[in-house]
PDB file of N, CA and C in Angstrom:
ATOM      1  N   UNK A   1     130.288 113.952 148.660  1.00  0.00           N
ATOM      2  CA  UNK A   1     130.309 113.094 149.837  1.00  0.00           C
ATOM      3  C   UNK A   1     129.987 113.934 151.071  1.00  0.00           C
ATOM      4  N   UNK A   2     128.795 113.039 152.260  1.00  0.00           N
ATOM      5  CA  UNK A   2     129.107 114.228 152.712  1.00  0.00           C
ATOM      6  C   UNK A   2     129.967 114.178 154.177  1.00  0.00           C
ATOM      7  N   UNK A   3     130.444 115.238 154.896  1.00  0.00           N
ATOM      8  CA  UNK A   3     131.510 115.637 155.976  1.00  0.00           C
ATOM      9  C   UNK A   3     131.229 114.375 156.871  1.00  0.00           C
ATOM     10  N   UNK A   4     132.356 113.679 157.488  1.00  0.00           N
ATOM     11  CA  UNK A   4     132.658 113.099 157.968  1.00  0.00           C
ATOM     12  C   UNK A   4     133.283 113.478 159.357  1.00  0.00           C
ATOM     13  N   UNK A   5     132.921 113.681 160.398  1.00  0.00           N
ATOM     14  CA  UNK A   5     133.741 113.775 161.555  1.00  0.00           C
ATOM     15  C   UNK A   5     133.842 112.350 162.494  1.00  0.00           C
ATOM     16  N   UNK A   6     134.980 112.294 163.168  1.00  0.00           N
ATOM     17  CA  UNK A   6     135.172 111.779 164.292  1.00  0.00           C
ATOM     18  C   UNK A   6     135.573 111.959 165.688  1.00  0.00           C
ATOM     19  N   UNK A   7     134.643 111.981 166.746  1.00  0.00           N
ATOM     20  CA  UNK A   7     135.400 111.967 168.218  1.00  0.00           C
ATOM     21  C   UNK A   7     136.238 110.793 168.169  1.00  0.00           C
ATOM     22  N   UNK A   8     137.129 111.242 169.327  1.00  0.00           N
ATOM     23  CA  UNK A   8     137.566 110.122 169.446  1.00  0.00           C
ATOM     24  C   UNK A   8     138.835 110.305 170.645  1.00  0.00           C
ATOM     25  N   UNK A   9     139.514 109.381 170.998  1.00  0.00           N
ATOM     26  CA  UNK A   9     140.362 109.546 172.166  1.00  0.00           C
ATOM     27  C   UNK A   9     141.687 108.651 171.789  1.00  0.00           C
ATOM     28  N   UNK A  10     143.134 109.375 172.215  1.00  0.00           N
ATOM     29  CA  UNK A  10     144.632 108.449 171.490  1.00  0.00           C
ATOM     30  C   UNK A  10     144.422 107.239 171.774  1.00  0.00           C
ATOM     31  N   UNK A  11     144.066 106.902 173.056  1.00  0.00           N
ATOM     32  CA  UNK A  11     143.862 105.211 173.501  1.00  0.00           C
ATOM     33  C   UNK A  11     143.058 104.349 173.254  1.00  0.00           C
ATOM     34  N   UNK A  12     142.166 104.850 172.295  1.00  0.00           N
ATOM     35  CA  UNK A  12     141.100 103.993 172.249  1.00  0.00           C
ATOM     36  C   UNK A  12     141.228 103.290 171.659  1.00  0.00           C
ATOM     37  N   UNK A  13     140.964 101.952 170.706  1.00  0.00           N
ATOM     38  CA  UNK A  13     141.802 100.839 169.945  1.00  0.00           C
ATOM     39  C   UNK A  13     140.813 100.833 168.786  1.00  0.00           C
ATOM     40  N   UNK A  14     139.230 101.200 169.012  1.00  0.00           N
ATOM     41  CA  UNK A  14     138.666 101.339 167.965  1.00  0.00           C
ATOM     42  C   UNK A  14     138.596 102.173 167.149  1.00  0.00           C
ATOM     43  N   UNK A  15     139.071 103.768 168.027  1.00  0.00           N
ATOM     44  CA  UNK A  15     138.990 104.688 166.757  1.00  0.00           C
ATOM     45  C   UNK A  15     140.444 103.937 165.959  1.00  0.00           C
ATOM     46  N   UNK A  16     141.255 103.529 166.538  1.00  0.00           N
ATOM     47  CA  UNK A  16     142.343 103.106 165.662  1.00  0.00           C
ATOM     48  C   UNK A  16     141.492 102.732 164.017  1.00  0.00           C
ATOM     49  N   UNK A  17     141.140 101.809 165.072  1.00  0.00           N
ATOM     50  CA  UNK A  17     140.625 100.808 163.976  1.00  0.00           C
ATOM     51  C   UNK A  17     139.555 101.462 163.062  1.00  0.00           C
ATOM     52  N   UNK A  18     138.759 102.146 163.171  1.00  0.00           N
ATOM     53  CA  UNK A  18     137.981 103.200 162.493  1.00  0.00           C
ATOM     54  C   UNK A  18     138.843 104.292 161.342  1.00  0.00           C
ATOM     55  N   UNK A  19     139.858 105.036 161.903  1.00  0.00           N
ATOM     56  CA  UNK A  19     140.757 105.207 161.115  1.00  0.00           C
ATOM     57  C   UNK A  19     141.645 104.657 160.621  1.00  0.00           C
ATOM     58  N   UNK A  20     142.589 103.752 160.339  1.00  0.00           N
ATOM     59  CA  UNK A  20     142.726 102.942 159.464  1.00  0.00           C
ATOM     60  C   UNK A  20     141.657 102.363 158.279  1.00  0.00           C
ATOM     61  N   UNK A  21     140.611 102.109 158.595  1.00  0.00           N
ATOM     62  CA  UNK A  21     139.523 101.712 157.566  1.00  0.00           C
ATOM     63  C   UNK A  21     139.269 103.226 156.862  1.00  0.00           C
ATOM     64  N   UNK A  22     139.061 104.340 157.633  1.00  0.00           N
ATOM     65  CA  UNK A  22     139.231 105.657 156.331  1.00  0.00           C
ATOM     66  C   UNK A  22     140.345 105.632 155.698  1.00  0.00           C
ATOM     67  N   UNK A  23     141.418 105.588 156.160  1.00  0.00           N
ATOM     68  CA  UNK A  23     142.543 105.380 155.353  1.00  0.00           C
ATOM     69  C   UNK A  23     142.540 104.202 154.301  1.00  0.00           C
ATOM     70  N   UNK A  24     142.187 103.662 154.568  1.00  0.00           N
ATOM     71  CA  UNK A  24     142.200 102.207 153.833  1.00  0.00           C
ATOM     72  C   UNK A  24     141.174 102.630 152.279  1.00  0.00           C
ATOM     73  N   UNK A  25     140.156 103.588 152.582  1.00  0.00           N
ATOM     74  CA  UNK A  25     139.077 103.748 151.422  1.00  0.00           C
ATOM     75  C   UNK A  25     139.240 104.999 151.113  1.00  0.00           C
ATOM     76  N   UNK A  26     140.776 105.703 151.514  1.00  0.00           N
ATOM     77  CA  UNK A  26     140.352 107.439 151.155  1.00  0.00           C
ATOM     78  C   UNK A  26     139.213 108.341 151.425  1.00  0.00           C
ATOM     79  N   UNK A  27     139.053 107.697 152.727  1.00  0.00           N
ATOM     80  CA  UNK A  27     137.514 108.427 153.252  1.00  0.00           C
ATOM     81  C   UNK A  27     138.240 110.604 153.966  1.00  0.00           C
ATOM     82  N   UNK A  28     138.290 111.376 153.390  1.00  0.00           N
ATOM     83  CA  UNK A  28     138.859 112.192 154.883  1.00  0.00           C
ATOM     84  C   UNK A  28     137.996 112.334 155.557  1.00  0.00           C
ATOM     85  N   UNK A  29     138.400 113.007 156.753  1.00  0.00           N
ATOM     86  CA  UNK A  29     137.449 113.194 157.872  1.00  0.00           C
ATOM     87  C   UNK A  29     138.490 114.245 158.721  1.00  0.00           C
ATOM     88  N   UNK A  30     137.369 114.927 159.945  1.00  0.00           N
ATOM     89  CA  UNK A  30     137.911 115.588 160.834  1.00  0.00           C
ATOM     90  C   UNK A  30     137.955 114.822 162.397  1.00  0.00           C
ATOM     91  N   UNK A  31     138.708 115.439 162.943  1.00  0.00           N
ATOM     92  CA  UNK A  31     139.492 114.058 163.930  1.00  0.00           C
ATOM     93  C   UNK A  31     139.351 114.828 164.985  1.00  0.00           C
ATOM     94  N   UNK A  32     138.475 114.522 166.507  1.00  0.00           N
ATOM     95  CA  UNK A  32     138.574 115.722 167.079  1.00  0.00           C
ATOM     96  C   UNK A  32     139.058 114.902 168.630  1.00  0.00           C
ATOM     97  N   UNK A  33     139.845 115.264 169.277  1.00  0.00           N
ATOM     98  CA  UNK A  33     140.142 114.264 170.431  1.00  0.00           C
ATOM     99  C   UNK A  33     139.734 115.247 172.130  1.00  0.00           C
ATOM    100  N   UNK A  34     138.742 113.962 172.071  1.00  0.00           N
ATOM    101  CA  UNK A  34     137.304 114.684 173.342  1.00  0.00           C
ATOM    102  C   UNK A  34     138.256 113.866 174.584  1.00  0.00           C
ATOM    103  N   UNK A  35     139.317 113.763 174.710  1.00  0.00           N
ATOM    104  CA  UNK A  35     139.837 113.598 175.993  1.00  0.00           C
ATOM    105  C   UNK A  35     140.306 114.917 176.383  1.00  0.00           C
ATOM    106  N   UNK A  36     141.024 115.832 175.803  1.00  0.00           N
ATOM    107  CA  UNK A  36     141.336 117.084 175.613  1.00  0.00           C
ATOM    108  C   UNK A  36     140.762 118.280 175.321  1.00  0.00           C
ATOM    109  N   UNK A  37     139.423 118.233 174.136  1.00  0.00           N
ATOM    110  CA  UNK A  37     138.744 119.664 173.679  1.00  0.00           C
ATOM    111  C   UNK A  37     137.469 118.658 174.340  1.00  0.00           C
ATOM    112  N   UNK A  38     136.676 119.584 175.356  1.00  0.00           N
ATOM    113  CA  UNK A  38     136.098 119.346 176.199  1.00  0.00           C
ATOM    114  C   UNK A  38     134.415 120.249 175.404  1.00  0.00           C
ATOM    115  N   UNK A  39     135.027 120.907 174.806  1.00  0.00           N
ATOM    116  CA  UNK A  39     133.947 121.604 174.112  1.00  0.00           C
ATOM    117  C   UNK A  39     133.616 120.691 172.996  1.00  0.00           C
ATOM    118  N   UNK A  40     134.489 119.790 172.348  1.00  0.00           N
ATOM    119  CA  UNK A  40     134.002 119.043 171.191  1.00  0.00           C
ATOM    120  C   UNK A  40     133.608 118.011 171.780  1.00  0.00           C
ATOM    121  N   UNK A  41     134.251 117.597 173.421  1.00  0.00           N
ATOM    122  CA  UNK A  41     133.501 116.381 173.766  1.00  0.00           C
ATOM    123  C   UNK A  41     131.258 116.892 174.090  1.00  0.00           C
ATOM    124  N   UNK A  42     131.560 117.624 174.619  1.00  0.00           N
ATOM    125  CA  UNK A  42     129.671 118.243 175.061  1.00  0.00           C
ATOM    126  C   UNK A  42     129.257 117.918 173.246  1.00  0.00           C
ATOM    127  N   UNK A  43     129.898 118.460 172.522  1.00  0.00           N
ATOM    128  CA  UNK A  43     128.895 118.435 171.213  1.00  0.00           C
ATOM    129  C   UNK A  43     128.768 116.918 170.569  1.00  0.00           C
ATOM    130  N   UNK A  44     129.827 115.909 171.156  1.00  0.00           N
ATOM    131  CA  UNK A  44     129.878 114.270 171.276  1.00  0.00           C
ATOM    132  C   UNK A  44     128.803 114.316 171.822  1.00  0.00           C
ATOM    133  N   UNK A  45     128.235 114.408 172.860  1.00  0.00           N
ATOM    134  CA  UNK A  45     127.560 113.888 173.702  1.00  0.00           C
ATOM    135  C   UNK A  45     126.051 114.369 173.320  1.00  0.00           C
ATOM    136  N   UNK A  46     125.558 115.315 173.043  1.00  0.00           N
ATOM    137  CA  UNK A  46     124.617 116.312 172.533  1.00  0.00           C
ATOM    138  C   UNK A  46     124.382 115.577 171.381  1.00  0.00           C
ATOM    139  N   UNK A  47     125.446 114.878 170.241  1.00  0.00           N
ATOM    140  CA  UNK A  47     124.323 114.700 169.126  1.00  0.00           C
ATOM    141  C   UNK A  47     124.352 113.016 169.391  1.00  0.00           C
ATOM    142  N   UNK A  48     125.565 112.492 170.204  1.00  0.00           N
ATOM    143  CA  UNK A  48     124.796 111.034 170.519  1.00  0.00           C
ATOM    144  C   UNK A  48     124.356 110.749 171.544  1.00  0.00           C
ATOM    145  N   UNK A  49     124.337 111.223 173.059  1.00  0.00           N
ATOM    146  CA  UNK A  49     123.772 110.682 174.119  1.00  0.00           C
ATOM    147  C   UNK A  49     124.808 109.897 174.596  1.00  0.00           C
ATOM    148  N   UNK A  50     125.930 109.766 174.082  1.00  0.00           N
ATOM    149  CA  UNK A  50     127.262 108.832 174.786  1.00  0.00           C
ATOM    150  C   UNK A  50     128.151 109.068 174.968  1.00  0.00           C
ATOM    151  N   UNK A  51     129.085 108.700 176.086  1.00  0.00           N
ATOM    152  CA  UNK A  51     129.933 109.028 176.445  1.00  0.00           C
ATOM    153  C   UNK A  51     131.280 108.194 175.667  1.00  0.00           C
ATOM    154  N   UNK A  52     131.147 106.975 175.214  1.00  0.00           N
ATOM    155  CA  UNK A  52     131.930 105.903 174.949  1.00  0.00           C
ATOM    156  C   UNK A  52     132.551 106.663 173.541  1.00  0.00           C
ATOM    157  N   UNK A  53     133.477 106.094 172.923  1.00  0.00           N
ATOM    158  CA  UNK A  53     134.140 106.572 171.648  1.00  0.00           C
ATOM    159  C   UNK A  53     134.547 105.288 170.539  1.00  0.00           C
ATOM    160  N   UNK A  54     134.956 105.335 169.545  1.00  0.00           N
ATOM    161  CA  UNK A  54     134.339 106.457 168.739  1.00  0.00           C
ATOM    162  C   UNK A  54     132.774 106.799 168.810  1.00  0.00           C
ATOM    163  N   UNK A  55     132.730 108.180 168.146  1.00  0.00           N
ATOM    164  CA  UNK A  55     131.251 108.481 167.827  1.00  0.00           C
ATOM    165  C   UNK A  55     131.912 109.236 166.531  1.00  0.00           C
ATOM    166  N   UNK A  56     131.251 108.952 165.243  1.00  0.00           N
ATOM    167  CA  UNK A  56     131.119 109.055 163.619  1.00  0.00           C
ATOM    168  C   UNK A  56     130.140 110.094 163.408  1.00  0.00           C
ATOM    169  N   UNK A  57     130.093 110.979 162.459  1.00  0.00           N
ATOM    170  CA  UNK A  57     129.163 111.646 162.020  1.00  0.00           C
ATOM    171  C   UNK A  57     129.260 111.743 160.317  1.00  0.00           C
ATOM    172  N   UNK A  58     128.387 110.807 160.298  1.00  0.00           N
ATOM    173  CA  UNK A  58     128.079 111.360 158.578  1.00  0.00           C
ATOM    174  C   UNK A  58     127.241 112.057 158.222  1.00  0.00           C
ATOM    175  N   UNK A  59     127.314 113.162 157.642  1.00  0.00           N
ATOM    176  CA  UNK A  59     126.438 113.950 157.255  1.00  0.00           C
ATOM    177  C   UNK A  59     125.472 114.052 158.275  1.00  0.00           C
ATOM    178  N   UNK A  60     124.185 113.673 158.690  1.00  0.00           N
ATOM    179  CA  UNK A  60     123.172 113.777 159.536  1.00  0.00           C
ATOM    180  C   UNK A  60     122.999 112.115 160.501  1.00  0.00           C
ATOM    181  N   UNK A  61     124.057 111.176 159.802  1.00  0.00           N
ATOM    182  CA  UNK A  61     123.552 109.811 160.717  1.00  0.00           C
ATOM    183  C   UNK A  61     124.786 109.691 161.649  1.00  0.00           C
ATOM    184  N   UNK A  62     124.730 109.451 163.183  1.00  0.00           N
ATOM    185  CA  UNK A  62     125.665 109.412 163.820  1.00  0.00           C
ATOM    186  C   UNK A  62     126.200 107.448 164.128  1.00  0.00           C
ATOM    187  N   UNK A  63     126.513 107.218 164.491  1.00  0.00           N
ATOM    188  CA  UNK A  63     127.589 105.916 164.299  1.00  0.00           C
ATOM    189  C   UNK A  63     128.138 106.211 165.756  1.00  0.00           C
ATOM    190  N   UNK A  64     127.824 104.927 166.563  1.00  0.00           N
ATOM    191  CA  UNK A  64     128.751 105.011 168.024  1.00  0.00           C
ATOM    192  C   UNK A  64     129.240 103.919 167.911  1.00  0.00           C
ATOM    193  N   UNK A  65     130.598 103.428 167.752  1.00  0.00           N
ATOM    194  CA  UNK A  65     131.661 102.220 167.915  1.00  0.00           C
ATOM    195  C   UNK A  65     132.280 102.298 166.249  1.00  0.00           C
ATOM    196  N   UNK A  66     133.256 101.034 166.127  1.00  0.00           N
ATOM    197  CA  UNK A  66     133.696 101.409 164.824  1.00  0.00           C
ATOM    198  C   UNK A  66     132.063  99.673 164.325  1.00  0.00           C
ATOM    199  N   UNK A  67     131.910 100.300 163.624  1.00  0.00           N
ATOM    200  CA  UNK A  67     130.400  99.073 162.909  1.00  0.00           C
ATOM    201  C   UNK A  67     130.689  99.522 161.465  1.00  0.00           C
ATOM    202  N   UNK A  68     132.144  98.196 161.136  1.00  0.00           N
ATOM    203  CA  UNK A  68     132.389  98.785 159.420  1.00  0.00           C
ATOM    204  C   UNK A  68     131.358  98.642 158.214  1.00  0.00           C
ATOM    205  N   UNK A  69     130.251  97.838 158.598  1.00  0.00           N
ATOM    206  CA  UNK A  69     129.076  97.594 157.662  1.00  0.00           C
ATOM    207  C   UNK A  69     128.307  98.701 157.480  1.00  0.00           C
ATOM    208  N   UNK A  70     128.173  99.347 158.797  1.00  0.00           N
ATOM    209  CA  UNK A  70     127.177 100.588 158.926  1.00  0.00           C
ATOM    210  C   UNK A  70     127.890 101.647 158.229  1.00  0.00           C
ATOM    211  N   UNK A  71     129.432 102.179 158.532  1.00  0.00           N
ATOM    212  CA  UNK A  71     130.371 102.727 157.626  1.00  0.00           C
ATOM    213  C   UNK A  71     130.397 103.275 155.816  1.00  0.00           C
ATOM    214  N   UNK A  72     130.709 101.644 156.123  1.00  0.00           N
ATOM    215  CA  UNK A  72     130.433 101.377 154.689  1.00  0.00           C
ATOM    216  C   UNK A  72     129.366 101.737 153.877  1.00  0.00           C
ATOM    217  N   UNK A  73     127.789 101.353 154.497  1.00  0.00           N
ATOM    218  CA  UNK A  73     127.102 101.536 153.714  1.00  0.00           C
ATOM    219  C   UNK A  73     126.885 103.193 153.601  1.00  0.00           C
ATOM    220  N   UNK A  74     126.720 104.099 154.814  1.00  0.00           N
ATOM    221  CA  UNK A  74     126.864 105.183 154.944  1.00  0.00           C
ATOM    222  C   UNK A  74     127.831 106.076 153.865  1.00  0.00           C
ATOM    223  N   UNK A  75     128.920 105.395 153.434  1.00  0.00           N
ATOM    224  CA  UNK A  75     130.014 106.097 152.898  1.00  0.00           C
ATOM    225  C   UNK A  75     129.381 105.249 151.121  1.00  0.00           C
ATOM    226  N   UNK A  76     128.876 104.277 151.002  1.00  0.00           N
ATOM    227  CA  UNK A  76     129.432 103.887 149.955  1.00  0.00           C
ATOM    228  C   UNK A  76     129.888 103.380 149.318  1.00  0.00           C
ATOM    229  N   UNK A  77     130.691 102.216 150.169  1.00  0.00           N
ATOM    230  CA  UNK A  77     132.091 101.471 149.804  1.00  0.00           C
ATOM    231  C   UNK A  77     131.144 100.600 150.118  1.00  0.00           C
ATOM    232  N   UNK A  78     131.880  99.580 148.541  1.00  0.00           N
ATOM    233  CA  UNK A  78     131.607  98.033 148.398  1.00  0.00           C
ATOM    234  C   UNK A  78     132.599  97.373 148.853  1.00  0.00           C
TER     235      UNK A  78
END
């Protein structure tokens, strides 16, 4: 499978919701919170062009919002 990261910020309601759905499919992932590491937020921004959160990285396709279809198909899950 391949590496999974997420930006993301405590307040945001979608990464909620983004994680819970990894949880939900045993997806892991790395969790990086760009309100705080300011260096992981620039590399947010660098591979999507956005400021907004979540931003997903699968392997080479990036994902901005939680879009569980796009997820899904990305990951796999029926």
């Amino acid at each position: 499978m391949n590496q999974v990261i997420m930006y993301s910020t405590p307040t945001c309601v979608y990464c909620g919701a983004t994680k819970a759905f990894f949880k939900q499919h045993n997806v892991a992932f790395e969790e990086y919170n760009v309100a705080t590491d300011l260096v992981k937020r620039q590399e947010m921004i660098e591979k999507s062009g956005q400021l907004g959160v979540p931003v997903i990285s699968i392997g080479d396709e990036i994902t901005v919002g939680f879009d569980e279809s796009r997820l899904s198909k990305l990951l796999g899950i029926k």
